[in-house]
C-alpha atoms as a PDB file:
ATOM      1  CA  UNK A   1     -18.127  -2.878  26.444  1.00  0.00           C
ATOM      2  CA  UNK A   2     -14.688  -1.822  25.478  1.00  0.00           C
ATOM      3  CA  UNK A   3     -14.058   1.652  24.435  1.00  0.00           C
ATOM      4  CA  UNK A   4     -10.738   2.730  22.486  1.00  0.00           C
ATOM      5  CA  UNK A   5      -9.328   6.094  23.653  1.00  0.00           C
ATOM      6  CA  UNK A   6      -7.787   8.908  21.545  1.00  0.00           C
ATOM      7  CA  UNK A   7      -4.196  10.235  22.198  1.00  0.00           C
ATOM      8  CA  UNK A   8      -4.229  13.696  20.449  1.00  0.00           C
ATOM      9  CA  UNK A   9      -2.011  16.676  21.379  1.00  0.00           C
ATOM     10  CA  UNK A  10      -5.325  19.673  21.758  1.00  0.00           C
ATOM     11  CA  UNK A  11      -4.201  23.300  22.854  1.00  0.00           C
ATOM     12  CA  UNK A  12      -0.823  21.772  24.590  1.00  0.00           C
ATOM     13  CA  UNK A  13      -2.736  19.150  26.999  1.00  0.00           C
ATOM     14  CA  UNK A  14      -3.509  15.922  25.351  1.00  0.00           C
ATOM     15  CA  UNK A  15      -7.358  15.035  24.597  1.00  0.00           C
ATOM     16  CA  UNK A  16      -8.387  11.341  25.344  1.00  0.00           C
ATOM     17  CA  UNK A  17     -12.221  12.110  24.039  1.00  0.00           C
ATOM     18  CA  UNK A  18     -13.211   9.704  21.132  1.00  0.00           C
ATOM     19  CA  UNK A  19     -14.218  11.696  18.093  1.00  0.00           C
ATOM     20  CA  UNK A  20     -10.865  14.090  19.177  1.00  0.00           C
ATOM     21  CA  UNK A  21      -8.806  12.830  15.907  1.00  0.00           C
ATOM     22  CA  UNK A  22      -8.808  11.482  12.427  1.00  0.00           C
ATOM     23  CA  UNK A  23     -10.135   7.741  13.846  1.00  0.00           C
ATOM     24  CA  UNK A  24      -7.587   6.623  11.237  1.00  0.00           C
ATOM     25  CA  UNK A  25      -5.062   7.649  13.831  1.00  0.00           C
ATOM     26  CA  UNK A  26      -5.968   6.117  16.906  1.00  0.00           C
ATOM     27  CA  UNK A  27      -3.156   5.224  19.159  1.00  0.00           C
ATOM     28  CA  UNK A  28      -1.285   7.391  17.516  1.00  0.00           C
ATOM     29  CA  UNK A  29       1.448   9.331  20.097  1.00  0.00           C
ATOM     30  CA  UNK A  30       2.204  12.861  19.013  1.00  0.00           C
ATOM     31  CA  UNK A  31       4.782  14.788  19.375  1.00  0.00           C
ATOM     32  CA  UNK A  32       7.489  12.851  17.276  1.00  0.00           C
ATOM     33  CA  UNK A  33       7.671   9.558  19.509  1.00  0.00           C
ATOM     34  CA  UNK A  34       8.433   7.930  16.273  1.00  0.00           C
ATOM     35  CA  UNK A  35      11.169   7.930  14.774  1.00  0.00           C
ATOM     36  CA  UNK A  36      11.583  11.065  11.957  1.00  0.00           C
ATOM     37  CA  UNK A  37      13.253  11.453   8.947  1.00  0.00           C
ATOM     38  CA  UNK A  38      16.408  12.809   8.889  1.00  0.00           C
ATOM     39  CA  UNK A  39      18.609  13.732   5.967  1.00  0.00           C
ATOM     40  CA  UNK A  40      20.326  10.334   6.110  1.00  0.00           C
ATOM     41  CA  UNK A  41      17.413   8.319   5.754  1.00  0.00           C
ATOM     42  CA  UNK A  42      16.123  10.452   2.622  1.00  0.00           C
ATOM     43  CA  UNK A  43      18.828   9.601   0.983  1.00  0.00           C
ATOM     44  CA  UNK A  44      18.701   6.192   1.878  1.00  0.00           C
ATOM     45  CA  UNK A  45      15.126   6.143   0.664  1.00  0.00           C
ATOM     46  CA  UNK A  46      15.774   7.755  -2.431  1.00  0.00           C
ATOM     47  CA  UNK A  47      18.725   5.208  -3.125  1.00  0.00           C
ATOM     48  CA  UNK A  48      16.256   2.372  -2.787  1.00  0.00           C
ATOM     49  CA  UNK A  49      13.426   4.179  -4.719  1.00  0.00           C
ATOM     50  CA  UNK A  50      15.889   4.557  -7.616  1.00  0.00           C
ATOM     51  CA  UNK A  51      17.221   0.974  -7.780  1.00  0.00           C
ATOM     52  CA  UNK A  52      13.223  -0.002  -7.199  1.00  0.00           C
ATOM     53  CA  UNK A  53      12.936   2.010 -10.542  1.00  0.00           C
ATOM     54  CA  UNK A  54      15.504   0.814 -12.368  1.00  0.00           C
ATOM     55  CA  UNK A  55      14.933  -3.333 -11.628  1.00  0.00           C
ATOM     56  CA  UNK A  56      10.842  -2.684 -12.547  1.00  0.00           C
ATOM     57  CA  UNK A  57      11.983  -1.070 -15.736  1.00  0.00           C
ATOM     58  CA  UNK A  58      14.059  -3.810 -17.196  1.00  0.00           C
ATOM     59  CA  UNK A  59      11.446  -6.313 -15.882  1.00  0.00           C
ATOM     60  CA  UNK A  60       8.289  -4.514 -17.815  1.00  0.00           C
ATOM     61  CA  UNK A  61      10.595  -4.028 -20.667  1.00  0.00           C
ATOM     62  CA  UNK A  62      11.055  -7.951 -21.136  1.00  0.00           C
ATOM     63  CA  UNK A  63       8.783  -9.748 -23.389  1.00  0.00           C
ATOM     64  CA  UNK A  64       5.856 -11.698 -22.530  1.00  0.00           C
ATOM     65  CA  UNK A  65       5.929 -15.053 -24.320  1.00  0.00           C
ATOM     66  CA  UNK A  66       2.989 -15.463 -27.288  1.00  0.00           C
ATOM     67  CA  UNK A  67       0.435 -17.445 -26.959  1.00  0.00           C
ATOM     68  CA  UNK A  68       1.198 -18.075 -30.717  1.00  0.00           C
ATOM     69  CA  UNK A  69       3.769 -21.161 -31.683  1.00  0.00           C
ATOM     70  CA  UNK A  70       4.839 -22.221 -34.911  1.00  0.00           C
ATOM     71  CA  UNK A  71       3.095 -25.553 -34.076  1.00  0.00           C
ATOM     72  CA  UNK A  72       0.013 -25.979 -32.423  1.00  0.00           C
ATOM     73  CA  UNK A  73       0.008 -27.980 -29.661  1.00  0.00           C
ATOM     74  CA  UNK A  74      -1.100 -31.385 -29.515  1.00  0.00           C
ATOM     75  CA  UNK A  75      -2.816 -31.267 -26.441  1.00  0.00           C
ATOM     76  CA  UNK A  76      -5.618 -29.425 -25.626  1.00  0.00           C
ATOM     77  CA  UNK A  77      -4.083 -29.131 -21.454  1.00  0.00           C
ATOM     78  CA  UNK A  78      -0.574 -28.063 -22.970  1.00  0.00           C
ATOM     79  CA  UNK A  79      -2.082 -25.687 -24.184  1.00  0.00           C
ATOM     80  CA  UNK A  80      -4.886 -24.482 -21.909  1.00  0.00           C
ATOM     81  CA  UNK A  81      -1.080 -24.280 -19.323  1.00  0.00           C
ATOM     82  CA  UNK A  82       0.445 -22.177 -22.096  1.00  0.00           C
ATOM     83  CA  UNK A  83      -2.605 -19.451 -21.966  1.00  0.00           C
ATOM     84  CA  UNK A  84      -2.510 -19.715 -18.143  1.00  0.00           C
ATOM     85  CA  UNK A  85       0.782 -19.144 -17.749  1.00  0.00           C
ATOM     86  CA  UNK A  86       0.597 -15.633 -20.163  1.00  0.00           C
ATOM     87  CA  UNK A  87      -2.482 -14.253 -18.399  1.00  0.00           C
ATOM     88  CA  UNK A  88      -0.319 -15.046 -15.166  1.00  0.00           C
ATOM     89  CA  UNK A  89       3.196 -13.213 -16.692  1.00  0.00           C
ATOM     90  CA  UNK A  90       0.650 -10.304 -17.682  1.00  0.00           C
ATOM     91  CA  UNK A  91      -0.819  -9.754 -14.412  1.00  0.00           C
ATOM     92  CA  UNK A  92       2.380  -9.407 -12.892  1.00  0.00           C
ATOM     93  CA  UNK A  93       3.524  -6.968 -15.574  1.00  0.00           C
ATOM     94  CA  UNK A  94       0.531  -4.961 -14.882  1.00  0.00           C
ATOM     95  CA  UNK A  95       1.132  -4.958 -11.496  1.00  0.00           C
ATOM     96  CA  UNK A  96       4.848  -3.490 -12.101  1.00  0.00           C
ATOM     97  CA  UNK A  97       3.355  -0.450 -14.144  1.00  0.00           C
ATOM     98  CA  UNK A  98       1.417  -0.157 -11.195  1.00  0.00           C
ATOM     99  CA  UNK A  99       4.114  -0.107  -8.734  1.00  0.00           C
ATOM    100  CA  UNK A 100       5.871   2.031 -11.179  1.00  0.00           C
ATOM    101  CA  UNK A 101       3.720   4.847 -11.557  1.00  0.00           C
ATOM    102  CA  UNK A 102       4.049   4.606  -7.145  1.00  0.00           C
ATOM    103  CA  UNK A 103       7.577   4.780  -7.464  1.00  0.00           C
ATOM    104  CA  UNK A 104       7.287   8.010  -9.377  1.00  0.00           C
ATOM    105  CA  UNK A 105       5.344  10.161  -6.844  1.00  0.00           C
ATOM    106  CA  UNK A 106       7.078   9.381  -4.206  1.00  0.00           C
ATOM    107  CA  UNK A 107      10.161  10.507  -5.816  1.00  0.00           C
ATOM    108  CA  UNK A 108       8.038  13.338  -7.153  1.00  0.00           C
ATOM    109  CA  UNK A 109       7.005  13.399  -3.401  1.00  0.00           C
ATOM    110  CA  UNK A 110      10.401  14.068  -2.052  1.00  0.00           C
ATOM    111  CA  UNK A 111      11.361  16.477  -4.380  1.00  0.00           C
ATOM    112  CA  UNK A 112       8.260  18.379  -3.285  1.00  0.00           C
ATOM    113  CA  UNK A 113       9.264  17.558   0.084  1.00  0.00           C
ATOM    114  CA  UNK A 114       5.917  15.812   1.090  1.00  0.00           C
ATOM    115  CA  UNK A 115       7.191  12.478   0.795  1.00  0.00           C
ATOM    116  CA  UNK A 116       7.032  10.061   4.352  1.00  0.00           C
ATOM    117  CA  UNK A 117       3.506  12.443   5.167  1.00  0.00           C
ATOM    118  CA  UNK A 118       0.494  10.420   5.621  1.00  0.00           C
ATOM    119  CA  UNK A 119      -2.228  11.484   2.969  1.00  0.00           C
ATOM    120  CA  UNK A 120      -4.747  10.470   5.540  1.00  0.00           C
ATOM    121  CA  UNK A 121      -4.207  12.010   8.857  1.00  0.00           C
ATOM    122  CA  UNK A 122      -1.121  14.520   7.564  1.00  0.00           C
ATOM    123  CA  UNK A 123       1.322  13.013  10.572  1.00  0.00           C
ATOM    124  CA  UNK A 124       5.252  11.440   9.668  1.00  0.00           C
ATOM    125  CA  UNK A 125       5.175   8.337   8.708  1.00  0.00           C
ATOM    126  CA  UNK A 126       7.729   6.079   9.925  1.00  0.00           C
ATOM    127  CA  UNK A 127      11.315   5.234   9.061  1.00  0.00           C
ATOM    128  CA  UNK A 128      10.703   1.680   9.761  1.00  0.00           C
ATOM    129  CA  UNK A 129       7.505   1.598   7.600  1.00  0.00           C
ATOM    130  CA  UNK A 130       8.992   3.496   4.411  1.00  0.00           C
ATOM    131  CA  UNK A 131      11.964   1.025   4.264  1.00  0.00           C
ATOM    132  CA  UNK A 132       9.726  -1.651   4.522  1.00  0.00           C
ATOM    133  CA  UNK A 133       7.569  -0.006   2.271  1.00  0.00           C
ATOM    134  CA  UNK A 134       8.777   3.322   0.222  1.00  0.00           C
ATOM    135  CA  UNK A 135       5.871   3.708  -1.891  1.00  0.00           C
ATOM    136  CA  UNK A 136       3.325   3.673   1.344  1.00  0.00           C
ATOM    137  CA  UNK A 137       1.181   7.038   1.501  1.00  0.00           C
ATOM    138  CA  UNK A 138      -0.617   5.365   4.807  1.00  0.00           C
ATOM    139  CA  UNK A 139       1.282   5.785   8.219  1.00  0.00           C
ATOM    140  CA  UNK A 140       0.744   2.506  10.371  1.00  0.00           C
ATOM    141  CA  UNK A 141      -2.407   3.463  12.004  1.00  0.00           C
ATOM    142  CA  UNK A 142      -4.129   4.698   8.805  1.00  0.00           C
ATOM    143  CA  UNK A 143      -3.790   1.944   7.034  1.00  0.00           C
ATOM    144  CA  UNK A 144      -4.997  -0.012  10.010  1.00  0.00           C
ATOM    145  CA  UNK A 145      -7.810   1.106  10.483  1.00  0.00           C
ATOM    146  CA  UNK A 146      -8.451   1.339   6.193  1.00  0.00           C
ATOM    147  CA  UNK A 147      -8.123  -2.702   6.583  1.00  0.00           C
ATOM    148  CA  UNK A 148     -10.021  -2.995   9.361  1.00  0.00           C
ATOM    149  CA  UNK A 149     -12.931  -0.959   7.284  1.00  0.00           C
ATOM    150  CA  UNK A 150     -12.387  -2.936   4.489  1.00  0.00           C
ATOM    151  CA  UNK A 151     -12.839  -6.253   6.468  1.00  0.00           C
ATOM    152  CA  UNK A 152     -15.683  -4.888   8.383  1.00  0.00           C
ATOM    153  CA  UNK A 153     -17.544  -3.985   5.050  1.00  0.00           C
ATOM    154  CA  UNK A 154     -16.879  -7.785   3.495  1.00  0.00           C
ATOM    155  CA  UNK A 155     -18.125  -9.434   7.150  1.00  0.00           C
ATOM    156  CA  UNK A 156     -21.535  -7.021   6.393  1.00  0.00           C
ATOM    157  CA  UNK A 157     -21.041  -8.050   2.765  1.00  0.00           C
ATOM    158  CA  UNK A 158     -21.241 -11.880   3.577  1.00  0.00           C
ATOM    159  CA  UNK A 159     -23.596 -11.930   6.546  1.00  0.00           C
ATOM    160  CA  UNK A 160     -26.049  -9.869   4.589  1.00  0.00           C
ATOM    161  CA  UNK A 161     -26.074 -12.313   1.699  1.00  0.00           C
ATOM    162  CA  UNK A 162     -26.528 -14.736   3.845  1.00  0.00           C
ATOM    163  CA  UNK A 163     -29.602 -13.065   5.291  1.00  0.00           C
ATOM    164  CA  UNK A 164     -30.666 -12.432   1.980  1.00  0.00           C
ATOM    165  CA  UNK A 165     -30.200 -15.817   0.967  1.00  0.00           C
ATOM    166  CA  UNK A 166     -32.462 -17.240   4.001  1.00  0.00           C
ATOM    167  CA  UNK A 167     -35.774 -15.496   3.166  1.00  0.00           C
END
């Protein structure tokens, strides 16, 4: 049976026991092997945090079309499209608020000077990851092994329904 070893930094040495770390972290190679944040990339980050802003703003502040016309229309799958297509345009309008609101603490983040700090395991998180991503709070490995939960739970999910479903 395959067992995954932990690479933690304990007392100078470094500990390869499982248990040793946050298991959200394993794999995870102290000691700065990844790239850190420097004052450039802040910047940088901030930059695209602020034009992030700025585009979701004038998005959310455009108006979703109402379902009410001046005529009715005709057809019942004209309009059935019509309601479809608002539900869809509010969803994604929701979703910006969302993404908003993340926008905000991580600039409130930087100014704090927590931003690019994993809230799960407390190590840097990436350069490469926060421009792909500037409103992550999850370095790589944390948010790894959160979907790899995640999945685990719906495969228990399903197969246990199915159980359930056979007696």
């Amino acid at each position: 049976m395959f067992e995954i070893k932990y690479l933690t930094q304990a007392r100078g040495g470094f500990d390869f026991s499982p248990g040793s770390v946050n298991p959200g972290c394993y794999g995870k190679i102290p000691g700065g092997m990844e790239s850190t944040m420097n004052k450039t990339d802040r910047e940088k980050l901030k930059k695209v945090l602020m034009n992030q802003l700025k585009e979701l703003q004038t998005d959310v502040n455009k108006e979703v079309p109402s379902l009410e016309t001046n005529s009715p229309l005709p057809d019942i799958n004209d309009q059935a499209s019509l309601e479809s297509e608002r539900s869809f345009e509010l969803r994604i309008k929701d979703r910006e608020r969302k993404l908003i609101s993340k926008v905000y603490e991580a600039l409130k983040k930087m100014e704090e000077g927590t931003y690019g700090i994993c809230e799960s395991c407390g190590e840097a998180i990436s350069v490469k990851r926060l421009m792909a991503r500037p409103v992550t709070t999850l370095c790589i490995n944390c948010k790894a092994e959160m979907e790899a939960e995640e999945r685990r739970e719906e495969t228990i999910l399903q197969t246990g329904g199915a159980a359930n479903q056979m007696t």
